[in-house]
PDB file of N, CA and C in Angstrom:
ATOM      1  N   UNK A   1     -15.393 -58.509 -71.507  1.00  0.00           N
ATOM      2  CA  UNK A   1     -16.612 -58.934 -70.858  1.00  0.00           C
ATOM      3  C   UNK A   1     -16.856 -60.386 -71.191  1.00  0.00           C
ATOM      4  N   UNK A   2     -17.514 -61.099 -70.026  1.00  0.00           N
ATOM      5  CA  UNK A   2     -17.741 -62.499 -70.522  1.00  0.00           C
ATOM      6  C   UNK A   2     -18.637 -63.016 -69.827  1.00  0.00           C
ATOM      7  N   UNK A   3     -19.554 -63.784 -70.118  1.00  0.00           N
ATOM      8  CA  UNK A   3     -20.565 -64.201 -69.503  1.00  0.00           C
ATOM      9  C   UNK A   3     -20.869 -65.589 -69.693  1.00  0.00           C
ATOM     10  N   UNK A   4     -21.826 -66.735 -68.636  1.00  0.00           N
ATOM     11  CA  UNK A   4     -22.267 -67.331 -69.008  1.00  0.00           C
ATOM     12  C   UNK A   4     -23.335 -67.752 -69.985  1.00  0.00           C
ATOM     13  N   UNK A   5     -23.699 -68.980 -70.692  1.00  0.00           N
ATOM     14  CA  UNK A   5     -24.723 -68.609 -71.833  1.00  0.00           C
ATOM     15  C   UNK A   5     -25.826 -69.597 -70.673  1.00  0.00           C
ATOM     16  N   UNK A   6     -26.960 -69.755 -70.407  1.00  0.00           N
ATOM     17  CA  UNK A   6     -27.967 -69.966 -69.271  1.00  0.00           C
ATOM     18  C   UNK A   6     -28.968 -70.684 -70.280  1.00  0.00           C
ATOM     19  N   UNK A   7     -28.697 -70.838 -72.305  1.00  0.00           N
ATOM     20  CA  UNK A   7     -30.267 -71.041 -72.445  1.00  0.00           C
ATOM     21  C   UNK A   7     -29.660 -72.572 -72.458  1.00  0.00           C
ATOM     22  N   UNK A   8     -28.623 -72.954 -72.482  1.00  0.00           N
ATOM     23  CA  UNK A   8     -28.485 -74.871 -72.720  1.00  0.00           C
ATOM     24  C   UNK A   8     -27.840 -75.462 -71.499  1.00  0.00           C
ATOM     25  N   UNK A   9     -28.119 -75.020 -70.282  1.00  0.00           N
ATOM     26  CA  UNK A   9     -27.559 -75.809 -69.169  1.00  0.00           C
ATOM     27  C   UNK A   9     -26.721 -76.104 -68.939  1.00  0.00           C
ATOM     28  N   UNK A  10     -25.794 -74.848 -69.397  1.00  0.00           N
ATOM     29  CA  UNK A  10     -24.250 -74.687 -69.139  1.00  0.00           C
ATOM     30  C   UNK A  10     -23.273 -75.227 -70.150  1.00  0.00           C
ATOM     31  N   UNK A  11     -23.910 -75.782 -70.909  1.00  0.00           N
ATOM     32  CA  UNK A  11     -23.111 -76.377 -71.663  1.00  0.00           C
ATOM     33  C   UNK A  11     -22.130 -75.577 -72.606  1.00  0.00           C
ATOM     34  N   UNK A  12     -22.522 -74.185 -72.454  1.00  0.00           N
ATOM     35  CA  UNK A  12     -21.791 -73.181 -73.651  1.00  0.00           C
ATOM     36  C   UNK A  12     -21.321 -72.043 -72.364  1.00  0.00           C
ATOM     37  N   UNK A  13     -20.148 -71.529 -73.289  1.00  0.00           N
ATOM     38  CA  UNK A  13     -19.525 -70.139 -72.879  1.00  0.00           C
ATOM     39  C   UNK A  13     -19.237 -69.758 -73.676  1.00  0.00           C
ATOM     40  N   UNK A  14     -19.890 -68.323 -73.350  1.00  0.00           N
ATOM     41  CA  UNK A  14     -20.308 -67.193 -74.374  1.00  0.00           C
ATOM     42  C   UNK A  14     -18.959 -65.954 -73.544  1.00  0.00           C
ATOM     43  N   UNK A  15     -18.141 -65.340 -74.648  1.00  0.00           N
ATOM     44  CA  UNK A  15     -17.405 -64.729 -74.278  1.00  0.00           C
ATOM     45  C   UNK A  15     -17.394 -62.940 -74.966  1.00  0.00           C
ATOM     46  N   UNK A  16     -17.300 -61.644 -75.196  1.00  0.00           N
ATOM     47  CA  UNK A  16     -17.671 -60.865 -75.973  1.00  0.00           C
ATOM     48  C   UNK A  16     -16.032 -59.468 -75.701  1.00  0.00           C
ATOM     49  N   UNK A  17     -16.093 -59.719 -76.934  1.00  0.00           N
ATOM     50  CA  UNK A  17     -14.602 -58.938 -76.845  1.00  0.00           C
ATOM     51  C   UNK A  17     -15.024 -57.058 -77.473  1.00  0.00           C
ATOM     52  N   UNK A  18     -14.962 -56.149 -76.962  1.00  0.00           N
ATOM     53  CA  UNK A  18     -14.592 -55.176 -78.155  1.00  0.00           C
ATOM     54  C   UNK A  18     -13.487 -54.940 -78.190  1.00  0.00           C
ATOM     55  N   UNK A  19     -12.896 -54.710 -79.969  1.00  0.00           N
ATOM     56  CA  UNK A  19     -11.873 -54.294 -80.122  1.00  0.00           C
ATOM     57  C   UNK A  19     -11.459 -53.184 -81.362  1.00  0.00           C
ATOM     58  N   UNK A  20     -10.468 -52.701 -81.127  1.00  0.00           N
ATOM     59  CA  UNK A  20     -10.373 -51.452 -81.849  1.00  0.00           C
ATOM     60  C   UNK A  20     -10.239 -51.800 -82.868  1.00  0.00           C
ATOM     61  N   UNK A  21      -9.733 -52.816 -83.834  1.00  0.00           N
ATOM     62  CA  UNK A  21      -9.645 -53.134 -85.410  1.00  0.00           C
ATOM     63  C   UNK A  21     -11.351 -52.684 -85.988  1.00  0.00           C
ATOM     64  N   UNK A  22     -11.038 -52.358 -87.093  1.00  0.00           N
ATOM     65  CA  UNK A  22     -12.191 -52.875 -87.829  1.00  0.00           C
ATOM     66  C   UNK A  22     -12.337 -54.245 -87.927  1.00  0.00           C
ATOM     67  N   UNK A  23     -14.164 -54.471 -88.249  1.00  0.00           N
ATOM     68  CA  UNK A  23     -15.053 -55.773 -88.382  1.00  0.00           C
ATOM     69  C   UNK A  23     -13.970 -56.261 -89.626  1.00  0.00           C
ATOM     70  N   UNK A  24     -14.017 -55.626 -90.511  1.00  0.00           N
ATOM     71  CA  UNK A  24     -13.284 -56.454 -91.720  1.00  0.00           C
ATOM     72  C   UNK A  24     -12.272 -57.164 -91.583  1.00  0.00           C
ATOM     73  N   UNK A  25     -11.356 -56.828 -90.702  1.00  0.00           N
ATOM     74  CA  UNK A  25     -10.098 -56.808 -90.596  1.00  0.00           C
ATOM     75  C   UNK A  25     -10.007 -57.872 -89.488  1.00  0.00           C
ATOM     76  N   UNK A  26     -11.110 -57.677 -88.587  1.00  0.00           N
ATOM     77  CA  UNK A  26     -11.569 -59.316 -87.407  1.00  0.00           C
ATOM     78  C   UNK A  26     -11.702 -60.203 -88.535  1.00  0.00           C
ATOM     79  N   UNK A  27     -13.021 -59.945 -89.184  1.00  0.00           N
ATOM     80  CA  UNK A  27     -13.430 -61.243 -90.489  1.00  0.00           C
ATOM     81  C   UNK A  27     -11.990 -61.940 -90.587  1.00  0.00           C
ATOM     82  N   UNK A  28     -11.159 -61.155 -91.313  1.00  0.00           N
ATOM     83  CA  UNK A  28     -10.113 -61.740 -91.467  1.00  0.00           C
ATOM     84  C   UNK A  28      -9.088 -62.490 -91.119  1.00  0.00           C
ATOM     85  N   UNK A  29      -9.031 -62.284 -89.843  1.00  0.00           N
ATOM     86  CA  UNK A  29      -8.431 -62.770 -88.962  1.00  0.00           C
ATOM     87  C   UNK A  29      -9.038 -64.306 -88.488  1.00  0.00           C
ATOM     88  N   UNK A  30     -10.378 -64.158 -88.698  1.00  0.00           N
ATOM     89  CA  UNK A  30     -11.065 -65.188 -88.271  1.00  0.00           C
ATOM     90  C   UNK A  30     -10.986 -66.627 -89.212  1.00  0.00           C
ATOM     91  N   UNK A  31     -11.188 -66.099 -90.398  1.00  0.00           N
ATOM     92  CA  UNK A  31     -11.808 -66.927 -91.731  1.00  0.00           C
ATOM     93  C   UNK A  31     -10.555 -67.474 -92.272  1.00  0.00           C
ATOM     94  N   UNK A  32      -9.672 -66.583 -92.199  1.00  0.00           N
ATOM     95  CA  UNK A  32      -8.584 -67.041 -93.302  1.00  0.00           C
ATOM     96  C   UNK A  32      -7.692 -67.751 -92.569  1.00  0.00           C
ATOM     97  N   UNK A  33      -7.568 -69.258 -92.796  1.00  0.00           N
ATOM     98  CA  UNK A  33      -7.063 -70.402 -92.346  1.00  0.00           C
ATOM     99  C   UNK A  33      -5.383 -69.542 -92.053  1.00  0.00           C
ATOM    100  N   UNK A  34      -4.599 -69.011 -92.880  1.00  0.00           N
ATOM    101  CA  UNK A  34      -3.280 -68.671 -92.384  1.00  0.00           C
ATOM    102  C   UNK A  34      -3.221 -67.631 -91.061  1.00  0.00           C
ATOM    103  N   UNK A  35      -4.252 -66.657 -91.373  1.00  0.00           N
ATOM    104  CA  UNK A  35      -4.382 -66.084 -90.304  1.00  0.00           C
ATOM    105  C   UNK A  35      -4.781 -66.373 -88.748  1.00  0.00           C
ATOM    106  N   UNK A  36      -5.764 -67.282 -89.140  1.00  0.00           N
ATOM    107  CA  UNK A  36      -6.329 -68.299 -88.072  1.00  0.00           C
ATOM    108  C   UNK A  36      -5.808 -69.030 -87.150  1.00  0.00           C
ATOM    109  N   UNK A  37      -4.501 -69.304 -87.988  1.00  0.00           N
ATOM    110  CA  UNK A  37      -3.503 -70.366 -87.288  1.00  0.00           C
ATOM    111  C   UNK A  37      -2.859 -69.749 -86.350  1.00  0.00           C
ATOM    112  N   UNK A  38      -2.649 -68.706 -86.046  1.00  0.00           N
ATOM    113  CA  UNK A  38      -1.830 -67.385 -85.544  1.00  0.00           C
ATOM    114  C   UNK A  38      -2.660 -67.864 -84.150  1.00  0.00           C
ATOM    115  N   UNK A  39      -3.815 -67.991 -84.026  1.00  0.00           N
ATOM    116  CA  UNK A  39      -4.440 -67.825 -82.285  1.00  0.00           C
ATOM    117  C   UNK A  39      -5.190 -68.992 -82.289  1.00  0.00           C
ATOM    118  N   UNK A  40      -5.753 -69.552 -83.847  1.00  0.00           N
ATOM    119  CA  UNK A  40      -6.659 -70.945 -83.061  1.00  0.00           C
ATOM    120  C   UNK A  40      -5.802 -72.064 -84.316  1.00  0.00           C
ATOM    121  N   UNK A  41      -4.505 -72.536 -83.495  1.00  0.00           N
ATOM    122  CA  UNK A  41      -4.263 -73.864 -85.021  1.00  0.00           C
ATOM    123  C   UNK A  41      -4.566 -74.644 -85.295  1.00  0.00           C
ATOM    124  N   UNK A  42      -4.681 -74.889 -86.381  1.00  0.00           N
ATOM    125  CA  UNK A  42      -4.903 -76.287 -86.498  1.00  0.00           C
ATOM    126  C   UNK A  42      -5.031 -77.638 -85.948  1.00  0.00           C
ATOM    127  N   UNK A  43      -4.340 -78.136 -85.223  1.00  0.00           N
ATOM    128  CA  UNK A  43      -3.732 -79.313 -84.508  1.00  0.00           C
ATOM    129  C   UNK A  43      -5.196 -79.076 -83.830  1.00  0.00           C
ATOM    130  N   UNK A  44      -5.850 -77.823 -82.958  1.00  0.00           N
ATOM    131  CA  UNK A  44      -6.721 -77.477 -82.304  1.00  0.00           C
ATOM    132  C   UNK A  44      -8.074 -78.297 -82.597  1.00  0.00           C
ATOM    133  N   UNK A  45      -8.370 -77.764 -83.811  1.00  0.00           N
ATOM    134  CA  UNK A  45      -9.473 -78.304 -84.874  1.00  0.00           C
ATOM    135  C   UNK A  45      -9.523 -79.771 -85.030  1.00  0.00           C
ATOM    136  N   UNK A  46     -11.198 -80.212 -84.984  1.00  0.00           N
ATOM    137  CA  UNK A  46     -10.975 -81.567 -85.459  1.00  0.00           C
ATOM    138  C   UNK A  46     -11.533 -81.700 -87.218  1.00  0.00           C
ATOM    139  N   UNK A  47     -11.454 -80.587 -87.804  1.00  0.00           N
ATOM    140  CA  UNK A  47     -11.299 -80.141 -89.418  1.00  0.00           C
ATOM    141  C   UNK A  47     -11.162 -79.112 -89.479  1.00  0.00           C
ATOM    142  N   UNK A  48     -10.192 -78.872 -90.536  1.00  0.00           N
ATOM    143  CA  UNK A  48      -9.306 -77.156 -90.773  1.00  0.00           C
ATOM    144  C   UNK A  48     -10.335 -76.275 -91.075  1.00  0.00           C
ATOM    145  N   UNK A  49     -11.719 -77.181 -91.948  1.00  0.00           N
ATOM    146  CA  UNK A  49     -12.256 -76.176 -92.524  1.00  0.00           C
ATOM    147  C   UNK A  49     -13.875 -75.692 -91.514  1.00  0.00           C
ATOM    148  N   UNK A  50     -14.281 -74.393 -91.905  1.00  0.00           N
ATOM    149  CA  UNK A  50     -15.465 -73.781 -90.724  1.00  0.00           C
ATOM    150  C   UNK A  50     -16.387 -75.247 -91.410  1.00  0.00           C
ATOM    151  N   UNK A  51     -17.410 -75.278 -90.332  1.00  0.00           N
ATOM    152  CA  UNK A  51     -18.450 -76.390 -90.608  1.00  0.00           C
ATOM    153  C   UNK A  51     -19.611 -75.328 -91.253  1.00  0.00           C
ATOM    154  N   UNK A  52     -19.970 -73.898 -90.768  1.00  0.00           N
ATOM    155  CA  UNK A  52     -20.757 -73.151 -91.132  1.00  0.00           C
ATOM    156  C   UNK A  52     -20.004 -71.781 -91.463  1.00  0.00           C
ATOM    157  N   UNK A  53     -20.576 -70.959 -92.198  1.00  0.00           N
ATOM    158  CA  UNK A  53     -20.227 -69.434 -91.836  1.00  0.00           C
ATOM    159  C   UNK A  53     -21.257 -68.621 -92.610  1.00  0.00           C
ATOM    160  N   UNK A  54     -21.206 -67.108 -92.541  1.00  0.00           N
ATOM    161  CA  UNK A  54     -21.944 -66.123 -93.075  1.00  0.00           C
ATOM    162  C   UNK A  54     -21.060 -65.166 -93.207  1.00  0.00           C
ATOM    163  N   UNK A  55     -20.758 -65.234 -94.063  1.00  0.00           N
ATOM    164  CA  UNK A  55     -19.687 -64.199 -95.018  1.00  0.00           C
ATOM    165  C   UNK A  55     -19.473 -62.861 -94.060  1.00  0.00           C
ATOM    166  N   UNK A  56     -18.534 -62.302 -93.749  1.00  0.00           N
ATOM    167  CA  UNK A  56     -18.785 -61.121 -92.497  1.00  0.00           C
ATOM    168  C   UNK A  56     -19.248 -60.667 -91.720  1.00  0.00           C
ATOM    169  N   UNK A  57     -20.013 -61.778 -90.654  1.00  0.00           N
ATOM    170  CA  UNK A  57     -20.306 -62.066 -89.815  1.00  0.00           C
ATOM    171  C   UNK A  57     -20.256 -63.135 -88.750  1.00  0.00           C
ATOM    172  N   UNK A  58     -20.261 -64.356 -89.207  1.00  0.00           N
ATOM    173  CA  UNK A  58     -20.104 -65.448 -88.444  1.00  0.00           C
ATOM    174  C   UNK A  58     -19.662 -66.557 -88.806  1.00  0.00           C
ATOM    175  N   UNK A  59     -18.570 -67.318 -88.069  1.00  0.00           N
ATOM    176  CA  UNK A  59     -17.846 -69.176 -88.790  1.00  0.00           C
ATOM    177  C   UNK A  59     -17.967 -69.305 -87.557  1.00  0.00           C
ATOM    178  N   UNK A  60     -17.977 -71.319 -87.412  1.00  0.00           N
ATOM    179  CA  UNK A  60     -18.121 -72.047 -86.900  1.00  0.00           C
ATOM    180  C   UNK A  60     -16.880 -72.680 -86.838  1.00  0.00           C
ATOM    181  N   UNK A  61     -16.077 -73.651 -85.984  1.00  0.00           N
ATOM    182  CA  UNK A  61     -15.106 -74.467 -86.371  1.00  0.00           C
ATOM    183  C   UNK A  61     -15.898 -75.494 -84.940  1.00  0.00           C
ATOM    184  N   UNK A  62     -15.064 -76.343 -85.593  1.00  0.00           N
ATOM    185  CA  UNK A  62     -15.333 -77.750 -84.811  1.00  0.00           C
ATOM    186  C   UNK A  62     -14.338 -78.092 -84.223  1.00  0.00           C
ATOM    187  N   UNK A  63     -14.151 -78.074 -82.625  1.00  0.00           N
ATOM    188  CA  UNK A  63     -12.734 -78.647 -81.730  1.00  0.00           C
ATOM    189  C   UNK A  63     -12.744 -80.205 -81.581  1.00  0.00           C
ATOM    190  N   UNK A  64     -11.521 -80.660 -81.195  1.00  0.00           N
ATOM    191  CA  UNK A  64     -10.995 -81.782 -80.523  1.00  0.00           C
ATOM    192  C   UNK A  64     -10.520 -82.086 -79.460  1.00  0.00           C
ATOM    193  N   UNK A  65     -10.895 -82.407 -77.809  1.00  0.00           N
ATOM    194  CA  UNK A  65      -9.525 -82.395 -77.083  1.00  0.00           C
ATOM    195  C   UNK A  65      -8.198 -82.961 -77.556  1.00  0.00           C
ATOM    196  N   UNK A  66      -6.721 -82.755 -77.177  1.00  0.00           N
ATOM    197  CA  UNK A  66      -5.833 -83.613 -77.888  1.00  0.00           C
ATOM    198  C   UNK A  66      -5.500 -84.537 -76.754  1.00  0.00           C
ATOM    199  N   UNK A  67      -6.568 -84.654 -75.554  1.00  0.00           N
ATOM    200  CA  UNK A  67      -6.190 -85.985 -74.561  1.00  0.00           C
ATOM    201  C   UNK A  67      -7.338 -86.283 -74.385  1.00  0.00           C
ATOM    202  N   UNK A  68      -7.407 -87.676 -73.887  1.00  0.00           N
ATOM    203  CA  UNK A  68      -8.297 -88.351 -73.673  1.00  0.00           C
ATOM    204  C   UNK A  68      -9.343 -87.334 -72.688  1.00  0.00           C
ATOM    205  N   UNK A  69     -10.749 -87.510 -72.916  1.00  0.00           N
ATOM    206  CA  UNK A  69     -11.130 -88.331 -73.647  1.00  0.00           C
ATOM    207  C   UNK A  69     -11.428 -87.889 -75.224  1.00  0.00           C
ATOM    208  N   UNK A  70     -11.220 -86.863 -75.265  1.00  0.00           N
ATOM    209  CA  UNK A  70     -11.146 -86.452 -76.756  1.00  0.00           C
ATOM    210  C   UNK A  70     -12.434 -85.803 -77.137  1.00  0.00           C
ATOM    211  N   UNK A  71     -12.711 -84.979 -76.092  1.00  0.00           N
ATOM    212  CA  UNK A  71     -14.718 -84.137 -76.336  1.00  0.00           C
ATOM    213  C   UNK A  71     -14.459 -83.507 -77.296  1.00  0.00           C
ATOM    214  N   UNK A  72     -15.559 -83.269 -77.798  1.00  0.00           N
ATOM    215  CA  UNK A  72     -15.505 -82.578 -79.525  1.00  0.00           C
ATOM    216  C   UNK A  72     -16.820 -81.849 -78.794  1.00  0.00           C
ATOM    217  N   UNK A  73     -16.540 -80.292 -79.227  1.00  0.00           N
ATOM    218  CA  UNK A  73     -16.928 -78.936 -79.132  1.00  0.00           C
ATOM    219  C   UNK A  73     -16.644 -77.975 -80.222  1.00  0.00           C
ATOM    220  N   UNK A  74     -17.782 -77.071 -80.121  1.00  0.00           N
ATOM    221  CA  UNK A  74     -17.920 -76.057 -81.728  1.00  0.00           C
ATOM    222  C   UNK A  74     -17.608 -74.812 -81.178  1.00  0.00           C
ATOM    223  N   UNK A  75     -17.135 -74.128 -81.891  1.00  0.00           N
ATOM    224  CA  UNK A  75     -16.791 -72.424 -81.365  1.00  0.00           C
ATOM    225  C   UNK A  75     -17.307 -71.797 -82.660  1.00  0.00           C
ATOM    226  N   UNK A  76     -18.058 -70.857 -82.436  1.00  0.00           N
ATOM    227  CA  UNK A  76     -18.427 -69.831 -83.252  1.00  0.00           C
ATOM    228  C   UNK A  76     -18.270 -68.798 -82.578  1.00  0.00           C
ATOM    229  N   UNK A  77     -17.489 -68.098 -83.975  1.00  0.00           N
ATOM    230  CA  UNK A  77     -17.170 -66.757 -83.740  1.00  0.00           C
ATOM    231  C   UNK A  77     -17.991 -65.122 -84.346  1.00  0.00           C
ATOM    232  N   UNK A  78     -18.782 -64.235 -83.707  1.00  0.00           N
ATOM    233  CA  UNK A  78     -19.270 -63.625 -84.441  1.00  0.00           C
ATOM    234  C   UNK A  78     -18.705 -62.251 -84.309  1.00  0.00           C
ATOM    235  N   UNK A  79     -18.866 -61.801 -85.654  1.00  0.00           N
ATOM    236  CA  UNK A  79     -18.505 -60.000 -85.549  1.00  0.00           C
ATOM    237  C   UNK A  79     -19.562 -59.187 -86.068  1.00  0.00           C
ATOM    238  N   UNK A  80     -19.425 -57.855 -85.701  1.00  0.00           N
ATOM    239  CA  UNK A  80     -20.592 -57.123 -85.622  1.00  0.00           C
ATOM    240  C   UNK A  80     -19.818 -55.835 -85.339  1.00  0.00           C
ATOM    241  N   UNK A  81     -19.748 -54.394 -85.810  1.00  0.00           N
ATOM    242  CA  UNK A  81     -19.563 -53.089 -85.524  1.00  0.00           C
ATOM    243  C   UNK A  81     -20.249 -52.918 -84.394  1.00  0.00           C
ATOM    244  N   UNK A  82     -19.229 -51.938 -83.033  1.00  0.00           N
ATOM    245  CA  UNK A  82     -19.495 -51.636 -82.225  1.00  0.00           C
ATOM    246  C   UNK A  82     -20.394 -50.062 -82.723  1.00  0.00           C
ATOM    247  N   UNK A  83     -20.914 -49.621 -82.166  1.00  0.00           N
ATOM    248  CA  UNK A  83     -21.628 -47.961 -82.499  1.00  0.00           C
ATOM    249  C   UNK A  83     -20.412 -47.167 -81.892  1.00  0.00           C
ATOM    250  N   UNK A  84     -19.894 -47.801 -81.300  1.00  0.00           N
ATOM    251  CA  UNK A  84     -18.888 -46.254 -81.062  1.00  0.00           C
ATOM    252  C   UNK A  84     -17.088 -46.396 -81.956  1.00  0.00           C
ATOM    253  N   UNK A  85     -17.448 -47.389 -83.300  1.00  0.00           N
ATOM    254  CA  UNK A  85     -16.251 -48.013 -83.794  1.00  0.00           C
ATOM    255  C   UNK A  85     -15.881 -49.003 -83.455  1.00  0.00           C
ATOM    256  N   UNK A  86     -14.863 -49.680 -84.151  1.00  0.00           N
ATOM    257  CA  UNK A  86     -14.115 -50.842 -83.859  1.00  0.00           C
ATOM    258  C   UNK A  86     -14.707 -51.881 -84.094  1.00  0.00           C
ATOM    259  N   UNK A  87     -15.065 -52.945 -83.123  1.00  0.00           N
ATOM    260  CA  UNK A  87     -15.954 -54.442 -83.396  1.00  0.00           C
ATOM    261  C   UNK A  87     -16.042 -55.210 -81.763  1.00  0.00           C
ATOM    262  N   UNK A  88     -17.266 -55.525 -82.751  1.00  0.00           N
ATOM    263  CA  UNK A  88     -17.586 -56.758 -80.869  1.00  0.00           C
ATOM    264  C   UNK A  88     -17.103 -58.018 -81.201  1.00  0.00           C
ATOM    265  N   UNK A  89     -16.288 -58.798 -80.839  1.00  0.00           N
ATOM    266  CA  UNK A  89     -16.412 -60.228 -81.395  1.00  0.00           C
ATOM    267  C   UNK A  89     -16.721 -61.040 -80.182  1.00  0.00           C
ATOM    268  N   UNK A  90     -17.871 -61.795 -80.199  1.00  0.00           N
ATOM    269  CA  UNK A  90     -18.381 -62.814 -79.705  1.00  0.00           C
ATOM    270  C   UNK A  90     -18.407 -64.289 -79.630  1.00  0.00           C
ATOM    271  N   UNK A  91     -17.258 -65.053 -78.884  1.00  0.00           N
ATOM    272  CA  UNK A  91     -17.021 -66.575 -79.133  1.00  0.00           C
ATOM    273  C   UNK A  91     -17.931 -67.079 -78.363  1.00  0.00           C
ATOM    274  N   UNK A  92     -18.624 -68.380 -78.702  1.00  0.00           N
ATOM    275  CA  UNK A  92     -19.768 -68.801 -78.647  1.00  0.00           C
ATOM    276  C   UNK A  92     -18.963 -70.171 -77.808  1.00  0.00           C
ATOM    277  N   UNK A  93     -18.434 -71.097 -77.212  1.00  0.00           N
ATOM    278  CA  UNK A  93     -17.747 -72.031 -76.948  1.00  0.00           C
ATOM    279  C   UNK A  93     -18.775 -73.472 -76.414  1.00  0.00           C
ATOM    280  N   UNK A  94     -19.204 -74.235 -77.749  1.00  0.00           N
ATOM    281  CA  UNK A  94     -20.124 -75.220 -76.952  1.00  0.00           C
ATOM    282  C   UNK A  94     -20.159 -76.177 -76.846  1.00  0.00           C
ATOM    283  N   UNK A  95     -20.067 -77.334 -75.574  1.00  0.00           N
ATOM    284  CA  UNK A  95     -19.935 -78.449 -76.078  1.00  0.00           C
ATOM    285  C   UNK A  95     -20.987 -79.411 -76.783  1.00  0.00           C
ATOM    286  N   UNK A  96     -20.420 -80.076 -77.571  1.00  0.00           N
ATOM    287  CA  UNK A  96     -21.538 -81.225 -78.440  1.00  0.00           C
ATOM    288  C   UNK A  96     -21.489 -82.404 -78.324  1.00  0.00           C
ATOM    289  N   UNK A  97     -20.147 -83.047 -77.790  1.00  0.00           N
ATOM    290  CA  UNK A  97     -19.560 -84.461 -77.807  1.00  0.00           C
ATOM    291  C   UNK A  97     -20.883 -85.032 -77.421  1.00  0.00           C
ATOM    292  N   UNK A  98     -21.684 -85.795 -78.185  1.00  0.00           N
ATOM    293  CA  UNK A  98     -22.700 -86.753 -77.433  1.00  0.00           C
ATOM    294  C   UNK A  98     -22.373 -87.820 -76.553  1.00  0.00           C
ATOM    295  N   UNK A  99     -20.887 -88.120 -75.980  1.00  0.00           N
ATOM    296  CA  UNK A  99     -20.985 -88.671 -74.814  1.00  0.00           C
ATOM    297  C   UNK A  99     -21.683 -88.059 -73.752  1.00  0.00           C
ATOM    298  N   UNK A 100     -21.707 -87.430 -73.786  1.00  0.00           N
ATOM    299  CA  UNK A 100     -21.902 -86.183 -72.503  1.00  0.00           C
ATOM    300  C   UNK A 100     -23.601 -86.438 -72.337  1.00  0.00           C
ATOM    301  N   UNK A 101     -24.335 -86.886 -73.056  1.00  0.00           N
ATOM    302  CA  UNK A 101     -25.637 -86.844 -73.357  1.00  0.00           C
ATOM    303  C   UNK A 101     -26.084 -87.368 -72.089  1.00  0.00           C
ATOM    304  N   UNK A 102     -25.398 -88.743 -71.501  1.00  0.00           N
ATOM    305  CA  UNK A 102     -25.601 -89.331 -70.396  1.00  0.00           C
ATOM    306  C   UNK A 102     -25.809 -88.506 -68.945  1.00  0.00           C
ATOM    307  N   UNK A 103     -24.938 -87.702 -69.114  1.00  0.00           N
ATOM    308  CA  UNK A 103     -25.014 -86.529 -67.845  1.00  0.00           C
ATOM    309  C   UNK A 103     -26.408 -85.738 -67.546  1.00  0.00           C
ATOM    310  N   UNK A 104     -26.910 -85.640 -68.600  1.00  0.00           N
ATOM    311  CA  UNK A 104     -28.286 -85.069 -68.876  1.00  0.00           C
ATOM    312  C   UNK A 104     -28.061 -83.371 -69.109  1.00  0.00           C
ATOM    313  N   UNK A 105     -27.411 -82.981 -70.185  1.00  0.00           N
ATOM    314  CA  UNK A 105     -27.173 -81.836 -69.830  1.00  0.00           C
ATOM    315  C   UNK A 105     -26.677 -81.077 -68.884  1.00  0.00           C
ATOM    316  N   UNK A 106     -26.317 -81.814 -67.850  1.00  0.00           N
ATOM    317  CA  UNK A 106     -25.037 -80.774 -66.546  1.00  0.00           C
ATOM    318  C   UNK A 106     -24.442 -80.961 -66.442  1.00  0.00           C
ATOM    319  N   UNK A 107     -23.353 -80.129 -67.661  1.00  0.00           N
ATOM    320  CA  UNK A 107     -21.577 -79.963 -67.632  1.00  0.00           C
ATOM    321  C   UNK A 107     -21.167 -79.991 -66.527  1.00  0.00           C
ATOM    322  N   UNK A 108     -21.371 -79.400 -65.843  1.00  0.00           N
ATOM    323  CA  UNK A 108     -21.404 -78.631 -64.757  1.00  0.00           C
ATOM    324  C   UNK A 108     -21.004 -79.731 -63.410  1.00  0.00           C
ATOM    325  N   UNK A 109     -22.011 -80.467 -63.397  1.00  0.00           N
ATOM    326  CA  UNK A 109     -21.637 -81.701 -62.360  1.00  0.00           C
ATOM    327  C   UNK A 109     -20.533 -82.655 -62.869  1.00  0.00           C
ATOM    328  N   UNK A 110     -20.398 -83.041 -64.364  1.00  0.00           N
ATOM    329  CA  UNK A 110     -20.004 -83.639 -65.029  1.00  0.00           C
ATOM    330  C   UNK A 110     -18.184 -83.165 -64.838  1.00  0.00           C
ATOM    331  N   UNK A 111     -17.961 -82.018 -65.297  1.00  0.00           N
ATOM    332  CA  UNK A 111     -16.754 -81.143 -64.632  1.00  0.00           C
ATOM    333  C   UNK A 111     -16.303 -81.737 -63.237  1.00  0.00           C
ATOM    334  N   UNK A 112     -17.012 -81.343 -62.249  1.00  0.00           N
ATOM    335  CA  UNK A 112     -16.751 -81.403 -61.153  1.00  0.00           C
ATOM    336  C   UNK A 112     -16.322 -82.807 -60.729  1.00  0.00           C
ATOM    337  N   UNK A 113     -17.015 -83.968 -61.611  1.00  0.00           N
ATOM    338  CA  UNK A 113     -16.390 -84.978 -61.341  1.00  0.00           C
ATOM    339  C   UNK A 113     -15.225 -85.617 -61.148  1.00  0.00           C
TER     340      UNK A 113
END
C-alpha cells in the first residue's frame, strides 16, 4: 500500500509495507548499518549515520542525489506490529533541500519542470 502524504504540499511520500518478519527483526534490518547496506547503501546517504531514531521504532537517514543537482532528502523509517502479526513498516520519503524553498512548496510543479 502507498499513499500520498497531503499535510506538506507534496513534498513527502509516505509508503506502508506489511510484512511477515517480526518488528525486531525489521528494527534490524533497518538500524544496523551492515544490514542496511543490503537495500539502502551507503554511497545513497549523505551520512552513514541515522540523524534521529527511537530505539524499535523509528530512524531517520539523510539522502543525497548522486547527480546534479544534488537535493538532499530525509527518509524515515517506522515499525510497528501489525494485530494480525508480522510488521507495518512505514517509509516516510521527504524532501528538505532548501533550494526548493523558492518553488514555494510545489514539488509538484517544480518536477514537472
Amino acid at each position: 500500500m502507498s499513499e500520498h502524504d497531503s499535510e506538506d504540499n507534496g513534498a513527502s511520500l509516505v509508503f506502508e509495507y506489511r510484512l511477515d518478519a517480526p518488528p525486531e527483526k525489521v528494527w534490524r534490518a533497518i538500524s544496523i548499518p551492515q544490514l542496511r547496506e543490503q537495500w539502502l547503501p551507503s554511497p545513497a546517504l549523505a551520512q552513514a549515520e541515522a540523524v534521529a531514531a527511537r530505539p524499535g521504532e523509528e530512524v531517520q537517514y539523510r539522502l543525497r542525489d548522486d547527480e546534479p543537482p544534488f537535493l538532499e532528502s530525509t527518509v524515515t523509517l517506522q515499525v510497528r506490529p501489525h494485530a494480525r502479526g508480522g510488521t507495518v513498516l512505514r517509509i516516510v520519503h521527504r524532501v528538505s533541500d532548501p533550494r526548493l524553498a523558492a518553488n514555494d512548496g510545489n514539488y509538484a510543479v517544480l518536477c514537472a519542470a
